[in-house]
C-alpha atoms as a PDB file:
ATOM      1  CA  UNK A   1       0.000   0.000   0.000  1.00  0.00           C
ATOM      2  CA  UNK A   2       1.015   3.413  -0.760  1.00  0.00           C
ATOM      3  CA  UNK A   3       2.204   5.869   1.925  1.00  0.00           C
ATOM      4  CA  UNK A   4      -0.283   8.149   3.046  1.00  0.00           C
ATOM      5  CA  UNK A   5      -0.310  12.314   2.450  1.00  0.00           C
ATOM      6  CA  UNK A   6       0.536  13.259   6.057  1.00  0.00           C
ATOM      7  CA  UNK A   7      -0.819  16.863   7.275  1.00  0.00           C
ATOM      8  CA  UNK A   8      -1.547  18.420  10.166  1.00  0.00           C
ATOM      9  CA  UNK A   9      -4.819  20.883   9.661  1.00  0.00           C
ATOM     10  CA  UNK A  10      -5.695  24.147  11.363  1.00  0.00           C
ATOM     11  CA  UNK A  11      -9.427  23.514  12.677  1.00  0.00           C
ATOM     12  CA  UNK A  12     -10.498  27.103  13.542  1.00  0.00           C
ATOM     13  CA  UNK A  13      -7.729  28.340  15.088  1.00  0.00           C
ATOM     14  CA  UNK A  14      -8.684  25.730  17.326  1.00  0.00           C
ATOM     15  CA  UNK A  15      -6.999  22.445  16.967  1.00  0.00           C
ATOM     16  CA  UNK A  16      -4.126  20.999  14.984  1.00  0.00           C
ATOM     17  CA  UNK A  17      -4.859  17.718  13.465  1.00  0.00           C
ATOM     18  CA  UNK A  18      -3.245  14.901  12.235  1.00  0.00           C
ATOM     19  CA  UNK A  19      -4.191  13.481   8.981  1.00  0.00           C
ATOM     20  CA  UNK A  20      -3.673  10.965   6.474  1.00  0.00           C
ATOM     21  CA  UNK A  21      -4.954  10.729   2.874  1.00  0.00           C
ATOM     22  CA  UNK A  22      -4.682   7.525   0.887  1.00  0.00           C
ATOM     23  CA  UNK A  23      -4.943   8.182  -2.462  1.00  0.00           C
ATOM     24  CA  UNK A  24      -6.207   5.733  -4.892  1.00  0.00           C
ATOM     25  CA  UNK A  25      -5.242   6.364  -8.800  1.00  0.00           C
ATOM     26  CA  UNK A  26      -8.521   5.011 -10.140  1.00  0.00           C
ATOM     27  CA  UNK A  27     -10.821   5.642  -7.137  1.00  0.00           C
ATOM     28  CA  UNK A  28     -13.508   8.294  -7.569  1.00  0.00           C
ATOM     29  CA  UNK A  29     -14.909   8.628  -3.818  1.00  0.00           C
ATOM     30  CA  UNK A  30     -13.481   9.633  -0.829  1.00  0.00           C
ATOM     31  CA  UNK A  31     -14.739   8.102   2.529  1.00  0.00           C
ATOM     32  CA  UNK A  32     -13.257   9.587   5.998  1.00  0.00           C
ATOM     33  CA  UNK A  33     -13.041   7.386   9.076  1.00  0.00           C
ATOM     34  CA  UNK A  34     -14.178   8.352  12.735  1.00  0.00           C
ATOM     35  CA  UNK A  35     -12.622   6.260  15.641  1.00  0.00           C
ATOM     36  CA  UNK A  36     -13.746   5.557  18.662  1.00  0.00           C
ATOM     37  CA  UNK A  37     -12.482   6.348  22.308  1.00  0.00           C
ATOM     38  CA  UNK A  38      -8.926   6.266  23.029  1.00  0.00           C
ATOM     39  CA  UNK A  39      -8.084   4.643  19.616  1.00  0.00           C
ATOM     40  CA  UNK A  40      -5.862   6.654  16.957  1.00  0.00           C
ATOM     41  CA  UNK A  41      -5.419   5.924  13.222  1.00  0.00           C
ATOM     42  CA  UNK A  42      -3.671   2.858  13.825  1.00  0.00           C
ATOM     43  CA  UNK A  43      -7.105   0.982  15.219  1.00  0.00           C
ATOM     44  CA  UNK A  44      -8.054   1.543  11.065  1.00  0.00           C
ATOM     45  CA  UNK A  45      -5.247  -0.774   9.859  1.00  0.00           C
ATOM     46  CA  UNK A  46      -7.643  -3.437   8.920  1.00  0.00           C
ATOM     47  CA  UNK A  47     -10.586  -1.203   7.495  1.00  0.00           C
ATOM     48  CA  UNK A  48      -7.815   0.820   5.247  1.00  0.00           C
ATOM     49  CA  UNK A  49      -6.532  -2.589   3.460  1.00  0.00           C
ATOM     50  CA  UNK A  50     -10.470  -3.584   3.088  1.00  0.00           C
ATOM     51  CA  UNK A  51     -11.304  -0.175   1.813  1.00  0.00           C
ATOM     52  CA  UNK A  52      -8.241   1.004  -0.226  1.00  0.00           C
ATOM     53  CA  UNK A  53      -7.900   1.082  -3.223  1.00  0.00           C
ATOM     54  CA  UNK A  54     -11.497   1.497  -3.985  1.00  0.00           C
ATOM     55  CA  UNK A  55     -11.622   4.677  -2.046  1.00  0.00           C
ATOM     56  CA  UNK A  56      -9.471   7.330  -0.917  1.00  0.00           C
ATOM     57  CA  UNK A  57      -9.526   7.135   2.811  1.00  0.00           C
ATOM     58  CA  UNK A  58      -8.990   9.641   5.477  1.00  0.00           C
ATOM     59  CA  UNK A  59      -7.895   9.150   8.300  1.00  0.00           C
ATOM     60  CA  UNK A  60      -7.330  11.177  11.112  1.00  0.00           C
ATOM     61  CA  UNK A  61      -6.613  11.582  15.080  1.00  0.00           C
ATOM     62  CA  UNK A  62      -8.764  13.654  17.331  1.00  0.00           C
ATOM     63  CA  UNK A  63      -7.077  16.574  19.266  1.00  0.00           C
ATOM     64  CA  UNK A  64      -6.568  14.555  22.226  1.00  0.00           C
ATOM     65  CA  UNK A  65      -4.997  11.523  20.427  1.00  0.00           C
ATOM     66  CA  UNK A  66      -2.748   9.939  18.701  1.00  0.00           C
ATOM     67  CA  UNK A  67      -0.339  12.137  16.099  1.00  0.00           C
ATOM     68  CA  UNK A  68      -2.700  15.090  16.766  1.00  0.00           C
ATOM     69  CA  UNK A  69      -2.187  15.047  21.084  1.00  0.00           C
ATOM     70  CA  UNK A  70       1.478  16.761  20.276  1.00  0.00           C
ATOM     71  CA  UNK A  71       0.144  19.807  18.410  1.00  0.00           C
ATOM     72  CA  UNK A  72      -2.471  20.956  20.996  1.00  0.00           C
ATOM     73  CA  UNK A  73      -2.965  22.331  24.619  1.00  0.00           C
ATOM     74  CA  UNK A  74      -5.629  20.111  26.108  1.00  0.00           C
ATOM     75  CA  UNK A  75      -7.142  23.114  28.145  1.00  0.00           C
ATOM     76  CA  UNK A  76     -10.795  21.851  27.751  1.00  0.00           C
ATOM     77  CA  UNK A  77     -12.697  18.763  27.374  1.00  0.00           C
ATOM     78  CA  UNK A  78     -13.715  18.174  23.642  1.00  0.00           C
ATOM     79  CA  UNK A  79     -17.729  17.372  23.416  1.00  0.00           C
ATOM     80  CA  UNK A  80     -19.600  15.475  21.259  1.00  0.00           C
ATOM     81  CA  UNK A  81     -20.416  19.160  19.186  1.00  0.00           C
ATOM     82  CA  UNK A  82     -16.997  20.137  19.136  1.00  0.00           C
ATOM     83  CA  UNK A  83     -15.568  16.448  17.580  1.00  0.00           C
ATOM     84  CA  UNK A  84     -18.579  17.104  14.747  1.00  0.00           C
ATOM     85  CA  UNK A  85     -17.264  19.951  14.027  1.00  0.00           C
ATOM     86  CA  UNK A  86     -13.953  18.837  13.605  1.00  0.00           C
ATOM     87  CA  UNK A  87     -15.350  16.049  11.394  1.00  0.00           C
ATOM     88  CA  UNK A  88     -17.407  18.569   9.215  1.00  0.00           C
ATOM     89  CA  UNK A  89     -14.288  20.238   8.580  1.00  0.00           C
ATOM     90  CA  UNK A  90     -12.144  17.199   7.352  1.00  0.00           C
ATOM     91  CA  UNK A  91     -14.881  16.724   5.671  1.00  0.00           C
ATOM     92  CA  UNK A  92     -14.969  20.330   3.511  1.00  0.00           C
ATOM     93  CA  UNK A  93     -11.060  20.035   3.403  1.00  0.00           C
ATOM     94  CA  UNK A  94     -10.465  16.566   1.666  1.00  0.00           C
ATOM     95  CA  UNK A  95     -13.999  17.026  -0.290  1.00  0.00           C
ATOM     96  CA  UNK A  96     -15.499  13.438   1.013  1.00  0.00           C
ATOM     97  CA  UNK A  97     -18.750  11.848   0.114  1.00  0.00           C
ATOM     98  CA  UNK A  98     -18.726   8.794   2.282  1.00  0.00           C
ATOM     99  CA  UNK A  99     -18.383   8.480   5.994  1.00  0.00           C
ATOM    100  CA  UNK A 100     -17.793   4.950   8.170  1.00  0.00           C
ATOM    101  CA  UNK A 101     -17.578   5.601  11.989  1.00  0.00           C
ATOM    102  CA  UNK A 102     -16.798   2.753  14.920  1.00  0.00           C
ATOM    103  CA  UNK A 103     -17.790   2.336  17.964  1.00  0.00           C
ATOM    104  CA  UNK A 104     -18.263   5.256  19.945  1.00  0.00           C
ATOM    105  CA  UNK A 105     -16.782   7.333  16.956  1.00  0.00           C
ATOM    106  CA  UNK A 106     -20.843   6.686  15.843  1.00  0.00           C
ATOM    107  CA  UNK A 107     -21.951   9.764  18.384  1.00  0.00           C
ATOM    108  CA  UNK A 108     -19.814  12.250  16.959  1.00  0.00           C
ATOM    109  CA  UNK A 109     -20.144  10.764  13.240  1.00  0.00           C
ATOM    110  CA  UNK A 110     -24.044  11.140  13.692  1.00  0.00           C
ATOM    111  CA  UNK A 111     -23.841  14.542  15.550  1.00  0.00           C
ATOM    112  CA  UNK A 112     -22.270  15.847  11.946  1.00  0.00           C
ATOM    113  CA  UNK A 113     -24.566  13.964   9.635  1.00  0.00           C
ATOM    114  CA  UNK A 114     -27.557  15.646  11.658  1.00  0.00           C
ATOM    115  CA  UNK A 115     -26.263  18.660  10.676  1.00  0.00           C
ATOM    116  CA  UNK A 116     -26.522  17.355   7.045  1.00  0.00           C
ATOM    117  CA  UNK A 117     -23.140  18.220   5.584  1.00  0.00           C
ATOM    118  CA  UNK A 118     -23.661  18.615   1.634  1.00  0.00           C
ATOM    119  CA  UNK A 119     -20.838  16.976   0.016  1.00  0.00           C
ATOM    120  CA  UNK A 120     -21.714  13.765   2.452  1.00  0.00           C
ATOM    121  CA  UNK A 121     -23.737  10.816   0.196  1.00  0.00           C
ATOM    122  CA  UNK A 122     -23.413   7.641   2.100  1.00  0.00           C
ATOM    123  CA  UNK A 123     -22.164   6.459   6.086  1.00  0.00           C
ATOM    124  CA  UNK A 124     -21.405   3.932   7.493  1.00  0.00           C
ATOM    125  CA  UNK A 125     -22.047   3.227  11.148  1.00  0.00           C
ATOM    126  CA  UNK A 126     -20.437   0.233  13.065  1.00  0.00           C
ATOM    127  CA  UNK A 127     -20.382  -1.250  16.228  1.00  0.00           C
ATOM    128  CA  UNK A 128     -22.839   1.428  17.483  1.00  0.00           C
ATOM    129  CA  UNK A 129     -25.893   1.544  19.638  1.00  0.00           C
ATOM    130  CA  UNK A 130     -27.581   4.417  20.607  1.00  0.00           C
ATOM    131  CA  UNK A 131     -29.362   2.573  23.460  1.00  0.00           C
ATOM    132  CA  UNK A 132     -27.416   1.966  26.777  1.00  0.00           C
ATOM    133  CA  UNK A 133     -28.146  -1.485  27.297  1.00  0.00           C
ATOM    134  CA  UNK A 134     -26.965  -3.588  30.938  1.00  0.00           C
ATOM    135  CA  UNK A 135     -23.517  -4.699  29.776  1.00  0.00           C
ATOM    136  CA  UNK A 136     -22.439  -1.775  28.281  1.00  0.00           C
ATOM    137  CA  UNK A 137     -23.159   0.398  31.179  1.00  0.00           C
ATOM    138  CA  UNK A 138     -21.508  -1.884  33.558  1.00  0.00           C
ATOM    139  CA  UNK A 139     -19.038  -1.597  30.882  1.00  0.00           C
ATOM    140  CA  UNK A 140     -19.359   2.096  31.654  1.00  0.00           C
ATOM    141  CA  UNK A 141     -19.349   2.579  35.303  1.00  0.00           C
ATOM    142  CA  UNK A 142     -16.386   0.034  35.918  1.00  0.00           C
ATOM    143  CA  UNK A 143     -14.101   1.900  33.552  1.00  0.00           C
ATOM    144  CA  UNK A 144     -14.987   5.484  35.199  1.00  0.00           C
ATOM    145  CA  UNK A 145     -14.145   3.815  38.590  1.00  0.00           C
ATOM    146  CA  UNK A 146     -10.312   3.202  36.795  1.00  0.00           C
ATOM    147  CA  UNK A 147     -10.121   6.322  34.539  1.00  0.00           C
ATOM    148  CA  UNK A 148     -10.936   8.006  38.255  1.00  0.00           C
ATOM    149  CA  UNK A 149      -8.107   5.956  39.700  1.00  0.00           C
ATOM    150  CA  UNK A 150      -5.779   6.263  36.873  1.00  0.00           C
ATOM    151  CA  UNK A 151      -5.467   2.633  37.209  1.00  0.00           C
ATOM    152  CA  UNK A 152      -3.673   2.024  33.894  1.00  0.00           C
ATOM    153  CA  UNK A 153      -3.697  -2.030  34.435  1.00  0.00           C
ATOM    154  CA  UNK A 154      -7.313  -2.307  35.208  1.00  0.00           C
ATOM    155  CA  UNK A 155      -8.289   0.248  31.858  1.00  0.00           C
ATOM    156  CA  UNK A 156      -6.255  -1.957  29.367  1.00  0.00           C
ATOM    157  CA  UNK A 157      -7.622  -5.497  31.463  1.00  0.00           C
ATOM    158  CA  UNK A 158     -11.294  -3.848  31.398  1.00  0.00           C
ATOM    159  CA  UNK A 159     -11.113  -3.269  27.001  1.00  0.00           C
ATOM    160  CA  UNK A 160      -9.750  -6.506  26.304  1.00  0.00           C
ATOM    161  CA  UNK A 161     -12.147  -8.649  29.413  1.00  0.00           C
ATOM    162  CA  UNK A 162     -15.130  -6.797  27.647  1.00  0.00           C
ATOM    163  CA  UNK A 163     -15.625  -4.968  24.259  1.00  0.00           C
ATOM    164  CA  UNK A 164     -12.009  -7.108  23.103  1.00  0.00           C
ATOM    165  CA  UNK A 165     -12.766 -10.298  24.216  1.00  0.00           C
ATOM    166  CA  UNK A 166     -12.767 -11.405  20.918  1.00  0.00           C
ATOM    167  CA  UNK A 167      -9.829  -9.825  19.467  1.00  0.00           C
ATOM    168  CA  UNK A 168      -6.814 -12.620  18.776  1.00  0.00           C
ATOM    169  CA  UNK A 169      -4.547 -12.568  21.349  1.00  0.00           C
ATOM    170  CA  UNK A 170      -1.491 -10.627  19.263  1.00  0.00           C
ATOM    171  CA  UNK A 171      -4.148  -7.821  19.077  1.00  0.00           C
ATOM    172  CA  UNK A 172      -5.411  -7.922  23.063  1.00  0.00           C
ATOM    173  CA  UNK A 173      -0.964  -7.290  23.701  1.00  0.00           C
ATOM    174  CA  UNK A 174      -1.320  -4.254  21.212  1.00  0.00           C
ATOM    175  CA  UNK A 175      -4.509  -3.190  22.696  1.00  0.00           C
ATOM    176  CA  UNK A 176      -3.138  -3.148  26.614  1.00  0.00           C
ATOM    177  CA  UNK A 177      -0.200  -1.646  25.392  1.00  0.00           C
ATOM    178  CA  UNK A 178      -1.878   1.296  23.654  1.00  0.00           C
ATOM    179  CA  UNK A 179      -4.784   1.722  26.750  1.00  0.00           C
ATOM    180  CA  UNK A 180      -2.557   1.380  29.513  1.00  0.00           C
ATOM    181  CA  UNK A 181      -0.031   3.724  28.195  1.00  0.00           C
ATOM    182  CA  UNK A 182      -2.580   6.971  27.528  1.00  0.00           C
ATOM    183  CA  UNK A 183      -1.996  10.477  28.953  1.00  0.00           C
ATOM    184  CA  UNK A 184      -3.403  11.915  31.581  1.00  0.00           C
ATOM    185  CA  UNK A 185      -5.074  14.348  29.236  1.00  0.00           C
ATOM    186  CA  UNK A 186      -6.439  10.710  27.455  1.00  0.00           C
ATOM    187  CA  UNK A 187      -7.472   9.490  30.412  1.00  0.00           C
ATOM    188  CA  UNK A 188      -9.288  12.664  31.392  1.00  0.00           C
ATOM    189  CA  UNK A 189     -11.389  13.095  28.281  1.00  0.00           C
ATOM    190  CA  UNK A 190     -12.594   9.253  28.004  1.00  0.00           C
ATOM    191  CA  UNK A 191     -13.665  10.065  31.791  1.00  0.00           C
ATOM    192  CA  UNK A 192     -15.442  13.090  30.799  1.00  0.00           C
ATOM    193  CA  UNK A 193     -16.887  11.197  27.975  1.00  0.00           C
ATOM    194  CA  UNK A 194     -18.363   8.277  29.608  1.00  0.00           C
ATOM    195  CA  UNK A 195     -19.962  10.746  32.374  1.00  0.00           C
ATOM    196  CA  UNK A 196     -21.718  12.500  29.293  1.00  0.00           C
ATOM    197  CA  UNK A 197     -22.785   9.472  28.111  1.00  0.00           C
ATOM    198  CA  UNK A 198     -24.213   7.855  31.261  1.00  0.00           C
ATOM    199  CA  UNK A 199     -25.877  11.093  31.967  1.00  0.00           C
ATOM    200  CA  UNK A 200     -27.320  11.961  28.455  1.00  0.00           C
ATOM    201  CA  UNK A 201     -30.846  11.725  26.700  1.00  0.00           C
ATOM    202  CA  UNK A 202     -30.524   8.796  24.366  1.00  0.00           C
ATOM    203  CA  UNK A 203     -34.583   9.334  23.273  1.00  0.00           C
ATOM    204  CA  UNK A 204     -32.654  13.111  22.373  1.00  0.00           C
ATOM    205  CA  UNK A 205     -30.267  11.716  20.236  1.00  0.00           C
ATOM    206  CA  UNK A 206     -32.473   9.716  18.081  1.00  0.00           C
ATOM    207  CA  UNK A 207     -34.660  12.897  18.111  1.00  0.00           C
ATOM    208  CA  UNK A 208     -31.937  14.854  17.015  1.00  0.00           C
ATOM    209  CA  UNK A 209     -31.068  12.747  13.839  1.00  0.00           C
ATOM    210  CA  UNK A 210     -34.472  12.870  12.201  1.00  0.00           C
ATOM    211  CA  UNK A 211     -32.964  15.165   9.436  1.00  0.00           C
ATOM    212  CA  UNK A 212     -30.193  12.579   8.227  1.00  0.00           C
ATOM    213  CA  UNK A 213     -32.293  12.114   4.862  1.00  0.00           C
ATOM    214  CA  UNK A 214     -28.297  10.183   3.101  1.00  0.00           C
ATOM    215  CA  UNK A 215     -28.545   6.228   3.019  1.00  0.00           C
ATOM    216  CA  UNK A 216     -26.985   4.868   6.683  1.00  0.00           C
ATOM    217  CA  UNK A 217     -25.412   2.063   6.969  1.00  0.00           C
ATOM    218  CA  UNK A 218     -25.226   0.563  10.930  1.00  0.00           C
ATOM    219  CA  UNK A 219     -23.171  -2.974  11.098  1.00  0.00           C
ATOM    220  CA  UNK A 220     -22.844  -4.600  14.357  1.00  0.00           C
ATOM    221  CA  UNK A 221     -21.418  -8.086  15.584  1.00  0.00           C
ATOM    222  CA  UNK A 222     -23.728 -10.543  16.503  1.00  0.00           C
ATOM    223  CA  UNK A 223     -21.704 -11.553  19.369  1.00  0.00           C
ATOM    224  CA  UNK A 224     -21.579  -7.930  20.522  1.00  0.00           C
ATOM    225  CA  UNK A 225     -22.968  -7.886  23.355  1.00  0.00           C
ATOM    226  CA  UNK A 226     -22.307  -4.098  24.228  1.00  0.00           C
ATOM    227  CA  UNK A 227     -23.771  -2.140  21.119  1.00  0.00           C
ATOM    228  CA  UNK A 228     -26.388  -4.748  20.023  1.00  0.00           C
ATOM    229  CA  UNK A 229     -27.679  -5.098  16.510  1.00  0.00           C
ATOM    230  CA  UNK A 230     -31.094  -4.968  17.670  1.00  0.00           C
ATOM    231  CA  UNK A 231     -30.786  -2.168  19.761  1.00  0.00           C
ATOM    232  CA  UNK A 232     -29.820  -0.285  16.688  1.00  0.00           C
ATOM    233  CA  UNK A 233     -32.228  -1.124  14.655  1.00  0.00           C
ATOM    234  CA  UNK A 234     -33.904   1.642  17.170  1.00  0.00           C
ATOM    235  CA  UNK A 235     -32.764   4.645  14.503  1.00  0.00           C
ATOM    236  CA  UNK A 236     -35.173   2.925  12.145  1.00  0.00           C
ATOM    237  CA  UNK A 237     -37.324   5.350  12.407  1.00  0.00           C
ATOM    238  CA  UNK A 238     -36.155   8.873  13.007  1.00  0.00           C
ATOM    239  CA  UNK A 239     -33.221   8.011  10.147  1.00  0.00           C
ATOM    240  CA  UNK A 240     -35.766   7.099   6.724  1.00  0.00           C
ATOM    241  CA  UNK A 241     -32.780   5.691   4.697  1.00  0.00           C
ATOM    242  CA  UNK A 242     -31.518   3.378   7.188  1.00  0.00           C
ATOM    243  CA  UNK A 243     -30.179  -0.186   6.296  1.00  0.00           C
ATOM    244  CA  UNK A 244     -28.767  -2.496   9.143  1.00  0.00           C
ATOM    245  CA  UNK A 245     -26.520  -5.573   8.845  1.00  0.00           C
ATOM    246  CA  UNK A 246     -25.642  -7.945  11.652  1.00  0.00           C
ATOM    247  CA  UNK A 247     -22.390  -9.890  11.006  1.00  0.00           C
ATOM    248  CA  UNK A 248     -22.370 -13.747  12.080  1.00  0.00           C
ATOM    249  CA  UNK A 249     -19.544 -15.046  14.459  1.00  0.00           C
ATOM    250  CA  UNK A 250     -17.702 -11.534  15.384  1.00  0.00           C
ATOM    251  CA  UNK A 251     -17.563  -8.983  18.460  1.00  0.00           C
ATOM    252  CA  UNK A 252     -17.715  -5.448  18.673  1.00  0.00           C
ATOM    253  CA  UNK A 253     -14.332  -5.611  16.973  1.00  0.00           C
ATOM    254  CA  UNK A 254     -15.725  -6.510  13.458  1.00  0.00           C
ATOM    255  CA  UNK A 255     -13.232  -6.764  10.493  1.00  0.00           C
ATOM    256  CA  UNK A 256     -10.110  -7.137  13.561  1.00  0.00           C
ATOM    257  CA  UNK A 257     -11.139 -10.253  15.168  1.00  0.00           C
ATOM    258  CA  UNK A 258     -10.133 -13.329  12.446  1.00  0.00           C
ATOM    259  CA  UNK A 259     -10.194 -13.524   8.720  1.00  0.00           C
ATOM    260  CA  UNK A 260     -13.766 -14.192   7.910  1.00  0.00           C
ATOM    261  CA  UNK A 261     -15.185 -11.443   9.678  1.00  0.00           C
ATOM    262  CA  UNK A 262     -12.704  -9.336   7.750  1.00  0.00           C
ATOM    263  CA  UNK A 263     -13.925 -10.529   4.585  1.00  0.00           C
ATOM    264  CA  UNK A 264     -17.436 -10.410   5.472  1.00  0.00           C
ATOM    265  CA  UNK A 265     -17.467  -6.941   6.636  1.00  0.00           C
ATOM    266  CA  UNK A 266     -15.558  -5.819   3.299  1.00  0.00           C
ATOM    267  CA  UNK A 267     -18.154  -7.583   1.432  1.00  0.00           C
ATOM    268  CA  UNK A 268     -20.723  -5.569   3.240  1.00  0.00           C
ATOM    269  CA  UNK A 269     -19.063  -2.398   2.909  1.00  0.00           C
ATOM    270  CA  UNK A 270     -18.321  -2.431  -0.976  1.00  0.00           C
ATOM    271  CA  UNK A 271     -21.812  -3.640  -1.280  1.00  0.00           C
ATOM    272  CA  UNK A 272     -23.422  -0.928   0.375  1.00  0.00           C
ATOM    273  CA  UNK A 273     -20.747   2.090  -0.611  1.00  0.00           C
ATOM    274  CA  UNK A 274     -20.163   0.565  -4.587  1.00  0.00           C
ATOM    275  CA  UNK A 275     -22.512  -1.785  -4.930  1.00  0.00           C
ATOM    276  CA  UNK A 276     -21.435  -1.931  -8.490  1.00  0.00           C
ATOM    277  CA  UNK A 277     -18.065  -2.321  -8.282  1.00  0.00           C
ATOM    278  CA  UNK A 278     -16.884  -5.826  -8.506  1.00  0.00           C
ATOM    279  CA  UNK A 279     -14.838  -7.515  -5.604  1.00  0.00           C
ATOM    280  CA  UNK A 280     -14.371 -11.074  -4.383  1.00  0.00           C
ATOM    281  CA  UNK A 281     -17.693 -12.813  -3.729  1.00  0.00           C
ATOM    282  CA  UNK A 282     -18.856 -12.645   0.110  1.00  0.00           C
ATOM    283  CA  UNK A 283     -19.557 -15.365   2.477  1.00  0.00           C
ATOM    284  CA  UNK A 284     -23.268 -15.621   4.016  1.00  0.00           C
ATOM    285  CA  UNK A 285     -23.039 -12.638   6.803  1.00  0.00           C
END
């Protein structure tokens, strides 16, 4: 694969961000990725070799994290509004027409899309549920008791025991590494961000994205226990053009955890984003 355009991007006089574009010599779309909590461009390596070449892809670090952290001053909490923002900006600046978001990267991914961004014609939303269901906020309430505590063991134990326990073991080492080894700033804004999400209005946030009128995409594991397929099949509803795939025998981890989910959520991706372009055929999902 070819190496990425690196940049780092002034966002409003705001915030400096890290970015990579992979160009594609015959692709004509550009789709931008959205991580989750406490994960940097790295946690995309899987996605990019799924989704390049067919696409450009973006890729990029919040303020806090990753290649961006270095290049800003981590005076204030970023909010749900403020990484949308950021996003709609990438998203004027590299000119892309598809989204994909994971995980919790879904909140800030569908915070932008209800603000219904022009050049945007497709997302993708995965491993995302806007419900909070028993797991997930036990999930929730053990890891503010560590973030609290700074208790670096018990956050990188607590990903891998619950939304990783699927993830081969090479990629539970990487994971620890990466979770246990956060700054304090890190640590600090995934404990501001689970408080904001134990304390919000989920029946808000389904109100609030009644104006995404773009087809949506949401994929989730069907041994996911955290962000359950059914439980999103709840933005059914308020989003019109919403589609919703639930793959067979993987986690919350998706196209990470072994080689068929990989394949199958490639399959499901090309199929939704270019459903004409031809690619290996798929497996049942």
């Amino acid at each position: 694969m070819m190496k990425p355009e690196v940049a780092v991007l002034d966002i409003q006089g705001q915030y400096r961000i890290h970015t990579e574009f992979y160009r594609a010599e015959n692709a004509e779309n550009t789709i931008i990725l959205v991580n989750g909590s406490m994960a940097t461009t790295a946690s995309f390596a899987q996605t990019l070799k799924n989704l390049h070449p067919h696409l450009n892809v973006v890729l990029y670090d919040q303020p806090y994290a990753g290649k961006s952290k270095a290049h800003n001053r981590h005076q204030k909490m970023l909010t749900r509004e403020l990484e949308a923002q950021v996003l709609l900006e990438l998203i004027e600046h590299f000119d892309a027409n598809y989204l994909l978001s994971f995980s919790w990267g879904g909140t800030a991914a569908l915070t932008a899309l209800a603000n219904t961004p022009r050049r945007i014609e497709k997302a993708v939303i995965s491993s995302f549920s806007p419900l909070i269901n028993e797991a997930m906020r036990d999930y929730l309430e053990r890891g503010r008791h560590c973030l609290a505590a700074r208790n670096r063991t018990q956050v990188g134990n607590l990903v891998n025991d619950t939304l990783g326990k699927h993830l081969p073991p090479l990629f539970k080492r990487f994971n620890f590494r990466h979770v246990s080894t956060l700054a304090e700033h890190e640590y600090a804004q995934m404990h501001f961000h689970i408080n904001h999400v134990l304390n919000s209005d989920q029946q808000g946030f389904l109100t609030a994205t009644q104006g995404i009128e773009i087809p949506v995409l949401f994929i989730n594991g069907a041994w996911d226990e955290y962000t359950v397929a059914s439980d999103a099949q709840h933005f059914a509803q308020p989003i019109a053009n919403s589609r919703f795939i639930c793959l067979e025998n993987t986690g919350h981890f998706l196209d990470m955890e072994h080689k068929s989910a990989s394949h199958n959520s490639k399959a499901a991706l090309l199929d939704f984003l270019q459903p004409a372009q031809p690619h290996a055929p798929s497996q049942s999902l």
